[in-house]
C-alpha atoms as a PDB file:
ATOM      1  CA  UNK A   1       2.472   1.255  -0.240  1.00  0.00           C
ATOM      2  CA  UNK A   2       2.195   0.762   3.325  1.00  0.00           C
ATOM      3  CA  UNK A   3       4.398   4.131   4.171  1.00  0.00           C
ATOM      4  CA  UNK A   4       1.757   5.588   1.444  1.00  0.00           C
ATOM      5  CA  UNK A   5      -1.534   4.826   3.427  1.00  0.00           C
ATOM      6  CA  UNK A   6       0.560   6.064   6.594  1.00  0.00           C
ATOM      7  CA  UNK A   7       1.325   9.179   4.940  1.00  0.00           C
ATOM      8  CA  UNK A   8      -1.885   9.590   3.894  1.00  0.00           C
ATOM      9  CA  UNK A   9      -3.424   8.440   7.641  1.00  0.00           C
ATOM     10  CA  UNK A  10      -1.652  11.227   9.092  1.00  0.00           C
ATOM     11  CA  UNK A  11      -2.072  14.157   6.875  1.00  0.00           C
ATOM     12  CA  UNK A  12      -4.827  16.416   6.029  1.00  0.00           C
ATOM     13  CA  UNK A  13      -6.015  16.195   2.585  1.00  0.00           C
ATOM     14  CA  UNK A  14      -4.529  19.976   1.675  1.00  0.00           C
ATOM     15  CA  UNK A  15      -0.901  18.168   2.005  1.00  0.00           C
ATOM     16  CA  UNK A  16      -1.893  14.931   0.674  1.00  0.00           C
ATOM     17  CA  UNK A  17      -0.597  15.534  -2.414  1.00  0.00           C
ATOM     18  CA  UNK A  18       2.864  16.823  -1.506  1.00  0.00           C
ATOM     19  CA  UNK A  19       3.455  14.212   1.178  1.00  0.00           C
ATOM     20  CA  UNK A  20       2.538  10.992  -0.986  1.00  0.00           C
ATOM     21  CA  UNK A  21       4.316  13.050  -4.144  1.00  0.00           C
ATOM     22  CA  UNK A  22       7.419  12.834  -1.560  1.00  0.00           C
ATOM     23  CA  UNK A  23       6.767   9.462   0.081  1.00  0.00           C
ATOM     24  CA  UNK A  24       6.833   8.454  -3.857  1.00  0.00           C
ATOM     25  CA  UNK A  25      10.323  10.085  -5.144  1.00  0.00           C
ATOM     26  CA  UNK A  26      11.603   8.527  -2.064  1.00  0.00           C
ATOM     27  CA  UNK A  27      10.584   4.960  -2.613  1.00  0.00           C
ATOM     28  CA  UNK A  28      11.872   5.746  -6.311  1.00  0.00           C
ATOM     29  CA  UNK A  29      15.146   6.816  -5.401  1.00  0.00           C
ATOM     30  CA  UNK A  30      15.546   3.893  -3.008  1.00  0.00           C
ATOM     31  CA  UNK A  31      14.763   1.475  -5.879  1.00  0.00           C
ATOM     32  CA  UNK A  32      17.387   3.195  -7.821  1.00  0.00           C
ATOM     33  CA  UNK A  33      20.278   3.924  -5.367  1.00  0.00           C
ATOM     34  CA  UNK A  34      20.270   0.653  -3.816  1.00  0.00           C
ATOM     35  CA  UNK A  35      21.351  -1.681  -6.852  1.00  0.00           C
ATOM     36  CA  UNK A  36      24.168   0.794  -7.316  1.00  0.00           C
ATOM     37  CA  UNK A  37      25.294   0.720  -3.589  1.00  0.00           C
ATOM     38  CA  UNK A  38      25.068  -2.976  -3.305  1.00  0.00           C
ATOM     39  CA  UNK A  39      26.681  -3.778  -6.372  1.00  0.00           C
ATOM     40  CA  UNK A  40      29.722  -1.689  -5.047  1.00  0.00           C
ATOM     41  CA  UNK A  41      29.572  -3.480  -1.688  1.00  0.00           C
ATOM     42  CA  UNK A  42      29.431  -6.576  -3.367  1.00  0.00           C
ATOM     43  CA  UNK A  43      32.718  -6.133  -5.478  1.00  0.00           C
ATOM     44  CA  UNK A  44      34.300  -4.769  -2.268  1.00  0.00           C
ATOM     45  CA  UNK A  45      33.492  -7.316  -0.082  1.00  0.00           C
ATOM     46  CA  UNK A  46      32.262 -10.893  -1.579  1.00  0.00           C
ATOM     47  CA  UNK A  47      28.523 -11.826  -2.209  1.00  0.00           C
ATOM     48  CA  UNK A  48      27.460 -12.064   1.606  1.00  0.00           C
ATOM     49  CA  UNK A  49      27.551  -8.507   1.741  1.00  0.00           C
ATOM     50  CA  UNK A  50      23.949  -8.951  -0.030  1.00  0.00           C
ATOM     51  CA  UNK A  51      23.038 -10.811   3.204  1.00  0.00           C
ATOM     52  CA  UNK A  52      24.787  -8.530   5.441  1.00  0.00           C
ATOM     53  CA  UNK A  53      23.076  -5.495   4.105  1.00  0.00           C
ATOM     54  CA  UNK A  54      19.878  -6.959   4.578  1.00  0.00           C
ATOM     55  CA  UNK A  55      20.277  -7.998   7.574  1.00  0.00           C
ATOM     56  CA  UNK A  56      21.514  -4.028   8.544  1.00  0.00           C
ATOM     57  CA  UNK A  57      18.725  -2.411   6.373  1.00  0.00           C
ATOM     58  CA  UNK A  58      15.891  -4.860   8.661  1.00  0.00           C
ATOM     59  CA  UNK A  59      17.888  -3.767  11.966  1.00  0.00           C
ATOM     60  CA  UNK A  60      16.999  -0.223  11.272  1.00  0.00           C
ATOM     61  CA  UNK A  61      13.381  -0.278  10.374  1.00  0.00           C
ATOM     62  CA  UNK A  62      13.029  -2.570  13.216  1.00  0.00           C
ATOM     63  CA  UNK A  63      14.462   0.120  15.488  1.00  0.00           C
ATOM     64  CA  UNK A  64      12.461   2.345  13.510  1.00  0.00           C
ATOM     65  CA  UNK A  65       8.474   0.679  13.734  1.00  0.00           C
ATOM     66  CA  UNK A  66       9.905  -0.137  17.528  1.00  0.00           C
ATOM     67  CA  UNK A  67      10.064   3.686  17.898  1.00  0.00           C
ATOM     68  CA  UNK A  68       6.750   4.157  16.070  1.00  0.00           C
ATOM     69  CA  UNK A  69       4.682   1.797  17.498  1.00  0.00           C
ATOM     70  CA  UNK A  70       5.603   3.201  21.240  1.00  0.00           C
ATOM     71  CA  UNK A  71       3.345   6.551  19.718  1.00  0.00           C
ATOM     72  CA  UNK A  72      -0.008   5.373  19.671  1.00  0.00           C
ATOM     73  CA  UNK A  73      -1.209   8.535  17.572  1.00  0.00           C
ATOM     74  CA  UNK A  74      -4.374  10.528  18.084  1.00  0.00           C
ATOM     75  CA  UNK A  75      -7.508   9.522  18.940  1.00  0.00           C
ATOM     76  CA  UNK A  76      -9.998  11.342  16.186  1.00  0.00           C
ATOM     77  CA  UNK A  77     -13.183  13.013  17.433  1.00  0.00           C
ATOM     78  CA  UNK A  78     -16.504  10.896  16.512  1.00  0.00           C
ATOM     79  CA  UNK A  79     -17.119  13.948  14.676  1.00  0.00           C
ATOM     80  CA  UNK A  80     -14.502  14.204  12.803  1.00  0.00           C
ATOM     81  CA  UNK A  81     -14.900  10.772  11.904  1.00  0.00           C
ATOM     82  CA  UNK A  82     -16.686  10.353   7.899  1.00  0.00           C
ATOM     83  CA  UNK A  83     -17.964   6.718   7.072  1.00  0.00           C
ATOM     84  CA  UNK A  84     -16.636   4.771   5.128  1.00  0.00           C
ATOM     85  CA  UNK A  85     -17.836   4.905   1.848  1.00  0.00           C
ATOM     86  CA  UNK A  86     -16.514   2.267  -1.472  1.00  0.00           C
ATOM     87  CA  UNK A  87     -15.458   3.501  -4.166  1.00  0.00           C
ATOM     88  CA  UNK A  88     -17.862   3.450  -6.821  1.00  0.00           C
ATOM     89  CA  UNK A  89     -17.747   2.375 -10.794  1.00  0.00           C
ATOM     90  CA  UNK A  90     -17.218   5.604 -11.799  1.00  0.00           C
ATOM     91  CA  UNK A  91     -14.328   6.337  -9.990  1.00  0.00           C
ATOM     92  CA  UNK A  92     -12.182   2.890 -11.403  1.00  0.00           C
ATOM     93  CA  UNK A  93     -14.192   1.795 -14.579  1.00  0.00           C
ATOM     94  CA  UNK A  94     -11.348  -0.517 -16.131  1.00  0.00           C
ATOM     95  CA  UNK A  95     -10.599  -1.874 -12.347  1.00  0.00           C
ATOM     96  CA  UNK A  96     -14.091  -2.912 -12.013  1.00  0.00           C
ATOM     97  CA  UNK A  97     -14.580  -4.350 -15.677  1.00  0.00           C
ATOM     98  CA  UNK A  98     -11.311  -6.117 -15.288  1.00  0.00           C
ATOM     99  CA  UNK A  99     -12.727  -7.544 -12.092  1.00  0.00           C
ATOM    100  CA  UNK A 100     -13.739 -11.467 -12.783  1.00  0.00           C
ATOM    101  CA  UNK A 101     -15.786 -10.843  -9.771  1.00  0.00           C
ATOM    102  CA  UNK A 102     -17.276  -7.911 -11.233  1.00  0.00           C
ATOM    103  CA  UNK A 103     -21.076  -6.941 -12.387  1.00  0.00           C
ATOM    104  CA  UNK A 104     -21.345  -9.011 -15.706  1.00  0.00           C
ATOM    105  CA  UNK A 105     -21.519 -12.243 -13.192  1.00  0.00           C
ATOM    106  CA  UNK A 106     -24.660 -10.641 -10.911  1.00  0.00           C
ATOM    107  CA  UNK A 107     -26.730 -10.094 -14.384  1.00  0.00           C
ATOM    108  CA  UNK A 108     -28.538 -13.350 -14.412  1.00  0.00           C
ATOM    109  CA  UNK A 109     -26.738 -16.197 -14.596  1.00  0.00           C
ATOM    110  CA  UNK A 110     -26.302 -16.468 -10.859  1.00  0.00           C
ATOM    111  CA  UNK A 111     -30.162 -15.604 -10.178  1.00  0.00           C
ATOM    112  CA  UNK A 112     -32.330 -18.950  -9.377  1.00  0.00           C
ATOM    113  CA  UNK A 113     -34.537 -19.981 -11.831  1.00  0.00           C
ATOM    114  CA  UNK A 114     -37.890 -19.576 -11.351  1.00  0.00           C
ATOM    115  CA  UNK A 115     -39.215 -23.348 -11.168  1.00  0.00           C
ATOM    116  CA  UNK A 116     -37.007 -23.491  -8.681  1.00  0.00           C
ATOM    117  CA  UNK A 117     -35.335 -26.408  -9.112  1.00  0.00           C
ATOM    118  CA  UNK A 118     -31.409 -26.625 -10.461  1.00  0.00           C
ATOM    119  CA  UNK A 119     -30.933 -27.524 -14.420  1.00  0.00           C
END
């Protein structure tokens, strides 16, 4: 998710699509391949090769977000800048109606009463 919103951070919205279709197949693939490769390192070696692994895998994107982090990126132009805008109901109906926090609870039942006093 978070290479997703990266992705998406530093592309313009023409490649959008093929970037995070990419960014995607490659998380997929990752999930796939990497049972398969472990399991074969683990009947090689014994189970710490699980650990091991890890421990490799989180040496290289540490490396890699040390390398990352150095670039600070571009500074966008104020007026390139849009506000931010949320999304509205129409855009995510069933997110929003799933929502417990959603509409149905701002109807009336959290309105005061008008005596103004609690029942």
């Amino acid at each position: 998710a978070i290479s997703l919103a990266t992705a998406a951070d530093n592309s313009s919205a023409e490649e959008f699509v093929e970037i995070g279709t990419s960014v995607l197949m490659l998380n997929a693939l990752g999930a796939a391949s990497a049972p398969i490769l472990l399991g074969q390192l683990m009947s090689l070696y014994d189970a710490t090769a699980l650990f091991w692994s890890f421990c490799a895998l989180s040496a290289v994107f540490t490396l890699y977000l040390a390398v990352q982090t150095r670039d600070k990126g571009q500074v966008v132009a104020a007026e390139d800048q849009v506000p931010f805008s949320a999304a509205a109901t129409e855009a995510a109906p069933t997110g929003f109606s799933l929502d417990p926090r959603g509409p149905e609870d701002a109807v009336g039942d959290l309105l005061p009463s008008e005596s103004g006093q609690d029942e």
